[in-house]
N, C-alpha and C. Protein backbone atom coordinates (compact mmCIF):
# COMPACT_ATOMS: atom_id res chain seq x y z
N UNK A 1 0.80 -1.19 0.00
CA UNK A 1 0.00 0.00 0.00
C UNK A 1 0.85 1.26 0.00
N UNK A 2 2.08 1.24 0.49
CA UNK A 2 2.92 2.16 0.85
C UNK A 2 3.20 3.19 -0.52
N UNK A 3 3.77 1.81 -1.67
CA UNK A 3 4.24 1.91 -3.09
C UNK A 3 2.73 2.47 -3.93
N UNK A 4 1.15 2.65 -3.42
CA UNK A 4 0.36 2.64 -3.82
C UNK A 4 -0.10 4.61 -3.75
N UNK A 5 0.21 4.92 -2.41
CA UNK A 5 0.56 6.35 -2.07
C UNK A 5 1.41 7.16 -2.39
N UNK A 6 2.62 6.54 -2.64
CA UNK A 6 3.58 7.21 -3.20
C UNK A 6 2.86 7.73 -4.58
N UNK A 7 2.62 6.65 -5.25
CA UNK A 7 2.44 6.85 -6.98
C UNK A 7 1.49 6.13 -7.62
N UNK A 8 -0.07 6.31 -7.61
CA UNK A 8 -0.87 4.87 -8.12
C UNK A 8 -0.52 4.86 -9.72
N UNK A 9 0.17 5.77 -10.64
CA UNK A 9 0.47 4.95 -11.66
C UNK A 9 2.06 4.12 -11.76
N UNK A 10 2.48 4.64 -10.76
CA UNK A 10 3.58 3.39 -10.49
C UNK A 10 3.40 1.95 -10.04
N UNK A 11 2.29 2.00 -9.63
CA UNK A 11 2.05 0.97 -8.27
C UNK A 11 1.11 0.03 -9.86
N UNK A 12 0.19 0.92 -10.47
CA UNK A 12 -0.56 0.54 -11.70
C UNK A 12 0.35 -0.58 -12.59
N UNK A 13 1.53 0.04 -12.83
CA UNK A 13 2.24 -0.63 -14.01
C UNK A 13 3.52 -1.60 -13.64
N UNK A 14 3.47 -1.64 -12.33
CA UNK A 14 4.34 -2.76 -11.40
C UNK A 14 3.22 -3.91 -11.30
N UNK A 15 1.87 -3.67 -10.95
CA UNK A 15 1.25 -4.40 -10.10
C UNK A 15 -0.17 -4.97 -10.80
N UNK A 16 -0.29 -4.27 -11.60
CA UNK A 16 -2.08 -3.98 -12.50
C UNK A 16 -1.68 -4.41 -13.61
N UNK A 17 -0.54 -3.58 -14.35
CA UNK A 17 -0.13 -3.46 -15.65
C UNK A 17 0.65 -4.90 -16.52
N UNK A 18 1.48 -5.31 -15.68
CA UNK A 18 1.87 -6.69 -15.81
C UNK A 18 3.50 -6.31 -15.82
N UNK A 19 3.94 -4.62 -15.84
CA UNK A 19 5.56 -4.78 -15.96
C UNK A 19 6.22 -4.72 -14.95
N UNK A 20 7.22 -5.33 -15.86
CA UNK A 20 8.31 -6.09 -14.79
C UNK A 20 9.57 -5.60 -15.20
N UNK A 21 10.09 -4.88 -14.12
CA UNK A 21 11.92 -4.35 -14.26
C UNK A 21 12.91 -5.46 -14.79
N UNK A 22 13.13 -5.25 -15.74
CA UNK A 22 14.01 -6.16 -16.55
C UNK A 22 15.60 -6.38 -15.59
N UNK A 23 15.99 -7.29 -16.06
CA UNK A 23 17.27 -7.67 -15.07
C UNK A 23 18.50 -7.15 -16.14
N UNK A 24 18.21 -7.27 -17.33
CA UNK A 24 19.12 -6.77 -18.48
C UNK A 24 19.26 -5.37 -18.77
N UNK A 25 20.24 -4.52 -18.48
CA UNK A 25 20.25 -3.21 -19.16
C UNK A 25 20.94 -2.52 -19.84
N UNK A 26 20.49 -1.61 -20.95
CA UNK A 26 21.30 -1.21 -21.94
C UNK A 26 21.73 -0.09 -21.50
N UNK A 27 22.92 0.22 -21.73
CA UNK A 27 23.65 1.37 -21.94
C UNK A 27 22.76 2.68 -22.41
N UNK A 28 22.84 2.42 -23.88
CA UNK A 28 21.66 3.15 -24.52
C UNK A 28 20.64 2.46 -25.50
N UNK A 29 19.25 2.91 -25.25
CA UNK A 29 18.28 2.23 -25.87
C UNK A 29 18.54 2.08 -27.03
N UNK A 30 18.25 0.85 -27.98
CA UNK A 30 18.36 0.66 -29.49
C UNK A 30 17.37 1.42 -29.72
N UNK A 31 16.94 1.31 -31.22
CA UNK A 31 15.77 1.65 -31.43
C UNK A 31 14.40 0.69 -31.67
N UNK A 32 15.01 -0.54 -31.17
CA UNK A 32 13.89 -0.92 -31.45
C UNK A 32 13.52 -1.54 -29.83
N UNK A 33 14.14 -1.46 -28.75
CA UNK A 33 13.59 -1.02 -27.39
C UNK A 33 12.64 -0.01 -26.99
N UNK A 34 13.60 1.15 -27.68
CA UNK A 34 13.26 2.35 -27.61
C UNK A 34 11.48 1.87 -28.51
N UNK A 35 11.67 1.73 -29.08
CA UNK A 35 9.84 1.44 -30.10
C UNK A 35 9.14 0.81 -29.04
N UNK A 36 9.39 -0.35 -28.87
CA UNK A 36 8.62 -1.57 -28.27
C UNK A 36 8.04 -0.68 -26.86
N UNK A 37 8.88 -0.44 -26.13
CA UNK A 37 8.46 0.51 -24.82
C UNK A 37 7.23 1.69 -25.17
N UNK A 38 7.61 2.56 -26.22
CA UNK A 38 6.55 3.05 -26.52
C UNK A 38 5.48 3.02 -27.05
N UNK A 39 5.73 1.72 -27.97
CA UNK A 39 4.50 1.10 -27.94
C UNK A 39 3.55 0.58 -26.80
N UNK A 40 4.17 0.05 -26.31
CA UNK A 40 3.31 -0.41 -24.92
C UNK A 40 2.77 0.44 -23.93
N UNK A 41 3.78 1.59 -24.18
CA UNK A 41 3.28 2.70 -23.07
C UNK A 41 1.61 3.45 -23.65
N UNK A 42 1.69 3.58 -25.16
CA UNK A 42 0.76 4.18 -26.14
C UNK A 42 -0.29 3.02 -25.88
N UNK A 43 0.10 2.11 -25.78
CA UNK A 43 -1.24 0.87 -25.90
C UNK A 43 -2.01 0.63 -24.35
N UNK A 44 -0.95 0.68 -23.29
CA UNK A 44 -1.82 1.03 -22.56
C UNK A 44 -2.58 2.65 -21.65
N UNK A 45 -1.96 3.60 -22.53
CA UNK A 45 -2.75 4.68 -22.14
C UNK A 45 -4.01 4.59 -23.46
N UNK A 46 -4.32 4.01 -24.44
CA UNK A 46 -5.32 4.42 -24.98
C UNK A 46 -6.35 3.08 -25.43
N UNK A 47 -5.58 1.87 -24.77
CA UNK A 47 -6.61 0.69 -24.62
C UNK A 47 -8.13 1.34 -24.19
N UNK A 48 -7.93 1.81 -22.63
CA UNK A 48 -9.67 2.58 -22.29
C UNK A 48 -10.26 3.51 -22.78
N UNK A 49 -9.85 3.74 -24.04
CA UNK A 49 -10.33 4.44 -25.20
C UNK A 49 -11.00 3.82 -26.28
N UNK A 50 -10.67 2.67 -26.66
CA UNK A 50 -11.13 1.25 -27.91
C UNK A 50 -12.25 1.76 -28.69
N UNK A 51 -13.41 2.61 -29.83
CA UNK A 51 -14.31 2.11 -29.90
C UNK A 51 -15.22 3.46 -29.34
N UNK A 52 -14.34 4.42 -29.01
CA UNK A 52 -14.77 5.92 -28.38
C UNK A 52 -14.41 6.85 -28.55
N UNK A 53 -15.03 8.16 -28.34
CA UNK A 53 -14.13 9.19 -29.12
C UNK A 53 -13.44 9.62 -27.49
N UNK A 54 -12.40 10.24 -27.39
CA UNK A 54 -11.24 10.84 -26.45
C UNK A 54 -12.03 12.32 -26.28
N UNK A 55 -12.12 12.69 -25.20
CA UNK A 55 -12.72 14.12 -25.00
C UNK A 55 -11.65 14.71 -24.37
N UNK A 56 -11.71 15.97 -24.31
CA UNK A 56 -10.86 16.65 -23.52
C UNK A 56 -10.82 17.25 -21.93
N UNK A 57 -12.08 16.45 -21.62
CA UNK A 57 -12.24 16.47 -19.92
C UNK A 57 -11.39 14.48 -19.87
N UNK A 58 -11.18 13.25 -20.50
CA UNK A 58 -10.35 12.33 -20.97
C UNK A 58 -8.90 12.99 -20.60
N UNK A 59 -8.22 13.87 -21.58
CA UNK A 59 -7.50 14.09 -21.84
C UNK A 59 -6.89 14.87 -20.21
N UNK A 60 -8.00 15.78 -19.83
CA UNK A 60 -7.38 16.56 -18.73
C UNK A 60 -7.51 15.53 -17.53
N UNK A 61 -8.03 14.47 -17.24
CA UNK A 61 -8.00 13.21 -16.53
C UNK A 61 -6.62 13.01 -16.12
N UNK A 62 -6.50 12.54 -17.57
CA UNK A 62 -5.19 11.90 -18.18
C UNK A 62 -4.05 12.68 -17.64
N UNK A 63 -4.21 13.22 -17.76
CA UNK A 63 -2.73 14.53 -17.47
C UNK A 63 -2.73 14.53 -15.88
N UNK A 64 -4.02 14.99 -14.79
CA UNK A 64 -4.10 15.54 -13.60
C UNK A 64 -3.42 13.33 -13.24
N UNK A 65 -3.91 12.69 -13.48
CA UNK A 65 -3.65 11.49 -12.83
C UNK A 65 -2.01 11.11 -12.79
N UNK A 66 -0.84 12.01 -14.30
CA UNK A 66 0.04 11.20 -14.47
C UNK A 66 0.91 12.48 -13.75
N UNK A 67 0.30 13.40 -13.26
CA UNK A 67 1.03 14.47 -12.81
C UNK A 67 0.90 14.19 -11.14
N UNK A 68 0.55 12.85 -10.46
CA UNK A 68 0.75 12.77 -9.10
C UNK A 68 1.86 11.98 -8.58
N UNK A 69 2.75 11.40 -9.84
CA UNK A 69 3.72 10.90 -9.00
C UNK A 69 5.21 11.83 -8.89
């Protein structure tokens, strides 16, 4: 709960999200790390979107939630 106060979209993408801190690390990202990560990051900020249009009370959500950690 501790890790949940600090940051719920930290606690989200450790715990909810399914990622996991890799044991391998690069120096500097390739580019196709560099892709894959942002892909995933893009897929899960706009999965709860699927099939809907994005409003901009969405959008200001979006922002006030990733601006608490």
């Amino acid at each position: 709960m501790i890790s949940f106060k600090d940051c719920s979209l930290k606690f989200y993408f450790r715990y909810g999200g399914g990622l996991k801190e890799s044991a391998d690390l690069e120096e500097s990202a390739e580019a196709n790390t560099f892709g894959s990560i942002l892909h995933e990051s893009l897929e899960a900020l706009y999965t709860p979107f699927v099939n809907r249009n994005i409003t901009t009370n969405d959008i200001k959500e979006l922002k006030n939630n990733s601006t608490n950690c």
